[in-house]
Every structure is written in structure tokens, then in C-alpha cells.
Protein backbone atom coordinates (compact mmCIF):
# COMPACT_ATOMS: atom_id res chain seq x y z
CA UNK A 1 -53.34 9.95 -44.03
CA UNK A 2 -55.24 9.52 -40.81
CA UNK A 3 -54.72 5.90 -41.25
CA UNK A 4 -50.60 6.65 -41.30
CA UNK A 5 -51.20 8.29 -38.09
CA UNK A 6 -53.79 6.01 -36.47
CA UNK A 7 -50.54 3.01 -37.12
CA UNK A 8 -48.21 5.24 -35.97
CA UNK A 9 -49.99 6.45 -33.13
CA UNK A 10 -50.31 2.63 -32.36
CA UNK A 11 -46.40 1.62 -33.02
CA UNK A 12 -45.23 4.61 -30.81
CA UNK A 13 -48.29 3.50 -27.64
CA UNK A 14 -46.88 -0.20 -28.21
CA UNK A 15 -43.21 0.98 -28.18
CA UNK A 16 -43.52 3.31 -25.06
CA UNK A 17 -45.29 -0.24 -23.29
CA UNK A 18 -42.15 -2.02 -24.09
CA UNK A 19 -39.80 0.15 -23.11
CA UNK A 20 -42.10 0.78 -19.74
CA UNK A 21 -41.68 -2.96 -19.47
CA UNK A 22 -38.42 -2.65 -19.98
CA UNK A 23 -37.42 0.31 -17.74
CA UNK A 24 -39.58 -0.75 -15.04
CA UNK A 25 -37.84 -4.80 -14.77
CA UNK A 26 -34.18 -2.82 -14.46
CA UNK A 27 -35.44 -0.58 -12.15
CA UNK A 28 -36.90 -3.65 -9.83
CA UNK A 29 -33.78 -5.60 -10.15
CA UNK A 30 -31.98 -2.70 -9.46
CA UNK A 31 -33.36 -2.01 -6.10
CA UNK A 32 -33.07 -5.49 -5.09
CA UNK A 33 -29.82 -5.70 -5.78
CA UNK A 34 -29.24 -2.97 -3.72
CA UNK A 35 -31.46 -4.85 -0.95
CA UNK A 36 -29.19 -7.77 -0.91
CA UNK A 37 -26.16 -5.72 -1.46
CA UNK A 38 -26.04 -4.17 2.51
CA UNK A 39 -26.70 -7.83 3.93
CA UNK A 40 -24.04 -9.01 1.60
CA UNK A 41 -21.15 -6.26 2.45
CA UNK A 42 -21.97 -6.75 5.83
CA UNK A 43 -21.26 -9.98 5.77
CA UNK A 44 -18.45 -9.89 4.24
CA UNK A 45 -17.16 -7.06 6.34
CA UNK A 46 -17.81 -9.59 9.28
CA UNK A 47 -15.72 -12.39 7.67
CA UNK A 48 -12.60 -10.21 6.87
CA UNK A 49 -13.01 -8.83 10.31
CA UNK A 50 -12.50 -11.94 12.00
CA UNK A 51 -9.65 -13.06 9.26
CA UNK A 52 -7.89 -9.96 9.83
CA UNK A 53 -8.13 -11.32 13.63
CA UNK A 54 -6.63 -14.48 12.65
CA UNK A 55 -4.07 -13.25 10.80
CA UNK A 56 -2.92 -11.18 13.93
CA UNK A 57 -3.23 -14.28 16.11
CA UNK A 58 -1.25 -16.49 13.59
CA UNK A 59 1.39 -13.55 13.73
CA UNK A 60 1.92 -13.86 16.87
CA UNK A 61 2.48 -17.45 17.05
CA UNK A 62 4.93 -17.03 14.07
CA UNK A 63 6.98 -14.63 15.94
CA UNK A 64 7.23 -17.23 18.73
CA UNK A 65 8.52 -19.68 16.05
CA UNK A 66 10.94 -17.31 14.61
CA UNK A 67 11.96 -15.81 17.78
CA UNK A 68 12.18 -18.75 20.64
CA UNK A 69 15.55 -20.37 20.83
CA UNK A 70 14.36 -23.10 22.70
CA UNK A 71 11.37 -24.82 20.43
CA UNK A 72 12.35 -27.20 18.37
CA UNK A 73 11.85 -27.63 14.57
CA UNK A 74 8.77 -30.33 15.48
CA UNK A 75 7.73 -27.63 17.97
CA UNK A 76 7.91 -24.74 15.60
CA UNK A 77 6.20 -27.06 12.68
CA UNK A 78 3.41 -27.37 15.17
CA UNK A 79 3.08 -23.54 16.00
CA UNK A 80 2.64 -22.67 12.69
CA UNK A 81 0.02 -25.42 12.09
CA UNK A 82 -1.64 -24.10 14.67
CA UNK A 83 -1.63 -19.94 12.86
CA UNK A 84 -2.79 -21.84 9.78
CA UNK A 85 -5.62 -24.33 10.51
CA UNK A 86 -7.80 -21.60 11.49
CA UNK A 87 -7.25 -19.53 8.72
CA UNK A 88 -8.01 -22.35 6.49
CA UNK A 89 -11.25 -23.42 8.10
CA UNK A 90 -12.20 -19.27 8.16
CA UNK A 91 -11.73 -19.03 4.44
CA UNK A 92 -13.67 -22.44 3.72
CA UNK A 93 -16.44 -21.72 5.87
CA UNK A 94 -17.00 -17.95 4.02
CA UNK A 95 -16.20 -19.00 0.10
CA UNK A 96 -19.19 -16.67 -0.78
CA UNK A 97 -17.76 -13.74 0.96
CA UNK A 98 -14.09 -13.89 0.87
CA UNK A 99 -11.96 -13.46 -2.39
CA UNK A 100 -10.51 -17.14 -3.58
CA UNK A 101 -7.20 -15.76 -4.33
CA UNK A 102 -7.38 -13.68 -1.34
CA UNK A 103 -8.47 -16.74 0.54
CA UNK A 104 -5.00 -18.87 -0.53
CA UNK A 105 -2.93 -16.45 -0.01
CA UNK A 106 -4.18 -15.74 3.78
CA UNK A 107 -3.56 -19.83 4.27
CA UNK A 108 -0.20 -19.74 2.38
CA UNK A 109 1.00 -16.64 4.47
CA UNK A 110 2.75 -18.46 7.35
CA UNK A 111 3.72 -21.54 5.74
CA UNK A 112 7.76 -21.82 5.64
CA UNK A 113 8.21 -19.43 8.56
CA UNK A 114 8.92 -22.52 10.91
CA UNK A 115 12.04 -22.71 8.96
CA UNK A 116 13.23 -19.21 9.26
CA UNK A 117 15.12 -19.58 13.10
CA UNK A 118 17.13 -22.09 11.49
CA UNK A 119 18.39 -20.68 8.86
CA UNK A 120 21.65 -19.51 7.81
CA UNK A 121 22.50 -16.11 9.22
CA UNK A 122 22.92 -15.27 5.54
CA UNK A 123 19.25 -16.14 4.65
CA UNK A 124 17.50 -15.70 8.00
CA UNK A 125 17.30 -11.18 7.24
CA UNK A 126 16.31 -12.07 3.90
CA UNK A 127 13.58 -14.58 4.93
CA UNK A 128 12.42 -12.65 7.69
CA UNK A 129 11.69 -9.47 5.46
CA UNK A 130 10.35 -11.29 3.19
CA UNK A 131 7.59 -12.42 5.66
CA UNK A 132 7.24 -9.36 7.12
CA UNK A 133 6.23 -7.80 4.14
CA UNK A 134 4.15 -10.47 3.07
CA UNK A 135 2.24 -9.63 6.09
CA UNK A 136 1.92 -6.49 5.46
CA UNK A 137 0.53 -7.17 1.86
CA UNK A 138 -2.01 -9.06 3.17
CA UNK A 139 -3.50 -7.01 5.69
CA UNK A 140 -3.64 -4.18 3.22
CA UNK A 141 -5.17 -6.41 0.32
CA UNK A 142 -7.60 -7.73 3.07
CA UNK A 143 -8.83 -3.63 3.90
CA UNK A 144 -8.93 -2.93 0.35
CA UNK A 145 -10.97 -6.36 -0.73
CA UNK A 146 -13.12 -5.64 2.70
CA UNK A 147 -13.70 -1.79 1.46
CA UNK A 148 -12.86 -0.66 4.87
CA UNK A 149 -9.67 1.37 3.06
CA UNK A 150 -11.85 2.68 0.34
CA UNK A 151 -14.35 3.88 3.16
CA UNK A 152 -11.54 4.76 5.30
CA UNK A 153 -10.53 7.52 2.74
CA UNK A 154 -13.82 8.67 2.00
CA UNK A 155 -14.17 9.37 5.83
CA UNK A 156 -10.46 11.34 5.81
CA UNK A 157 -11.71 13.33 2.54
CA UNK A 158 -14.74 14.27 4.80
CA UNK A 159 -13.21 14.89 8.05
CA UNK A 160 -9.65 16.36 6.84
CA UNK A 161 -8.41 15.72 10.36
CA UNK A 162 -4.65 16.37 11.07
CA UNK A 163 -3.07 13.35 12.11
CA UNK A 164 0.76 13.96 13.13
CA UNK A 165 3.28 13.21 15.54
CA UNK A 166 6.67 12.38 15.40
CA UNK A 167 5.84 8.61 15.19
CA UNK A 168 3.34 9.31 12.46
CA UNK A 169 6.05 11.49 10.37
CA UNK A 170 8.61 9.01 10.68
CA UNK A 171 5.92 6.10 9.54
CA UNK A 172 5.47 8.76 6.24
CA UNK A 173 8.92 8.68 5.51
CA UNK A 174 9.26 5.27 5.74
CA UNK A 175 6.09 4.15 3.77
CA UNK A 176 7.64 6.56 0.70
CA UNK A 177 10.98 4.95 1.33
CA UNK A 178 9.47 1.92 0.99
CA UNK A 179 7.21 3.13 -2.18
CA UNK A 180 10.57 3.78 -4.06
């Protein structure tokens, strides 16, 4: 009998060391995850920061192919090269931080719209709507990829402040228009 207990005594003191062991490497691995995880978020937060800029700037020159009468296809061809090089070379340079699908579909966003001015009347609403929202899409998939829209409701839940306005009403009504 003392025996049984001097063995299990001994099974139980070695089975407490390995699950110390065990405990203690997932605990360590743990906190340097968490370590490496602010650096990382950061700079990733940096990177969709700056494609969020480019997308805005790329916008812009899209509008100016769309909207200018007086470019001409070569000229609008050459705008748009000019919204999507950038984008490209963003999205290359930050493969670690950036989502891959994300990535191609930031590039991809303002390819075609060179074409849009001279299209059929017929085709030009459609094509331009279709843009538009693509737009859209992307900057919300780059918030929610970022986290900033995730944080951005955690900071409403917390604050509860009372945003409204006319402009802000008629943006609601819209968005759940839209939602339909």
C-alpha cells in the first residue's frame, strides 16, 4: 500500500511538471504574440491608411476621366494609369500587411473607367453606378480589414454620442434604401 501511493504520488508530481511545462510554453507564446501583435496592427493600420489615401487620389483622377469632355481616350487611358500604378506598387510593397484579395481588388478598382465618357448614353448610368459603388465597397472592406470600423463601433457603443442633422438623416435613409 504505501508503495501504491509512493508511485502515485510520483505519477501525479511528474504529471503536474508536464503540464507546468506545458502551461507555462502557451503562456510565453501567448504574450509574445501579443508583443508582436501591436507592432503588427500598427503597421498595418499605417498601410491601409495611406491606401485609403490612394484610393481617394485615384478617385479623383477618375472623375476627371469620366467627367472632362475634352481628354481624349489616350489621355483618359493615361489618367487612370496614373490612379493605378500607385496603388499597385502600395499593395506590393506591404504583402505582409495588406489582404491579397483586398490588395487586387484595390488595383482592379479603376481599371475600365477610362471607357465610361464614351460610352453609350444607355450604358454610361449603368457603368458609372457601377463604379461608384465599387468604390464604395472598397473603402468599407478596407475599414473593416484595417479594424478601424470594428474600433469605430466600439468607440460609438462607449460614447453613445448623438450624431444628427438633416444631412445625416437623409444619408440613413439612403444607406437602408440602399440595404434593401
Amino acid at each position: 500500500m504505501d508503495a501504491w501511493i509512493a508511485i502515485s504520488g510520483a505519477i501525479i508530481g511528474i504529471a503536474g511538471v508536464i503540464a507546468g511545462t506545458v502551461l507555462n510554453e502557451y503562456l510565453r507564446r501567448n504574450r509574445r504574440a501579443e508583443q508582436y501583435s501591436a507592432d503588427i496592427f500598427r503597421r498595418r493600420l499605417e498601410a491601409y491608411e495611406v491606401l485609403m489615401g490612394l484610393i481617394g487620389d485615384g478617385s479623383t483622377l477618375a472623375s476627371k476621366a469620366i467627367h472632362n469632355a475634352n481628354l481624349t481616350p489616350d489621355q483618359r487611358r493615361y489618367l487612370i494609369s496614373l490612379a493605378i500604378e500607385p496603388i499597385a506598387k502600395h499593395v506590393d510593397r506591404n504583402v505582409l500587411y495588406i489582404d491579397e484579395e483586398l490588395a487586387t481588388h484595390c488595383v482592379s478598382l479603376f481599371m475600365g473607367v477610362e471607357d465610361i465618357h464614351d460610352a453609350p448614353d444607355s450604358k454610361q448610368l449603368r457603368l458609372l453606378q457601377e463604379y461608384y459603388d465599387a468604390l464604395r465597397e472598397t473603402q468599407r472592406m478596407i475599414a473593416e480589414d484595417s479594424g478601424v470600423a470594428r474600433i469605430n463601433k466600439l468607440f460609438r457603443s462607449i460614447n453613445r454620442p448623438r450624431i444628427t442633422g438633416a444631412v445625416i438623416e437623409r444619408i440613413r435613409e439612403l444607406r437602408r434604401e440602399r440595404q434593401k
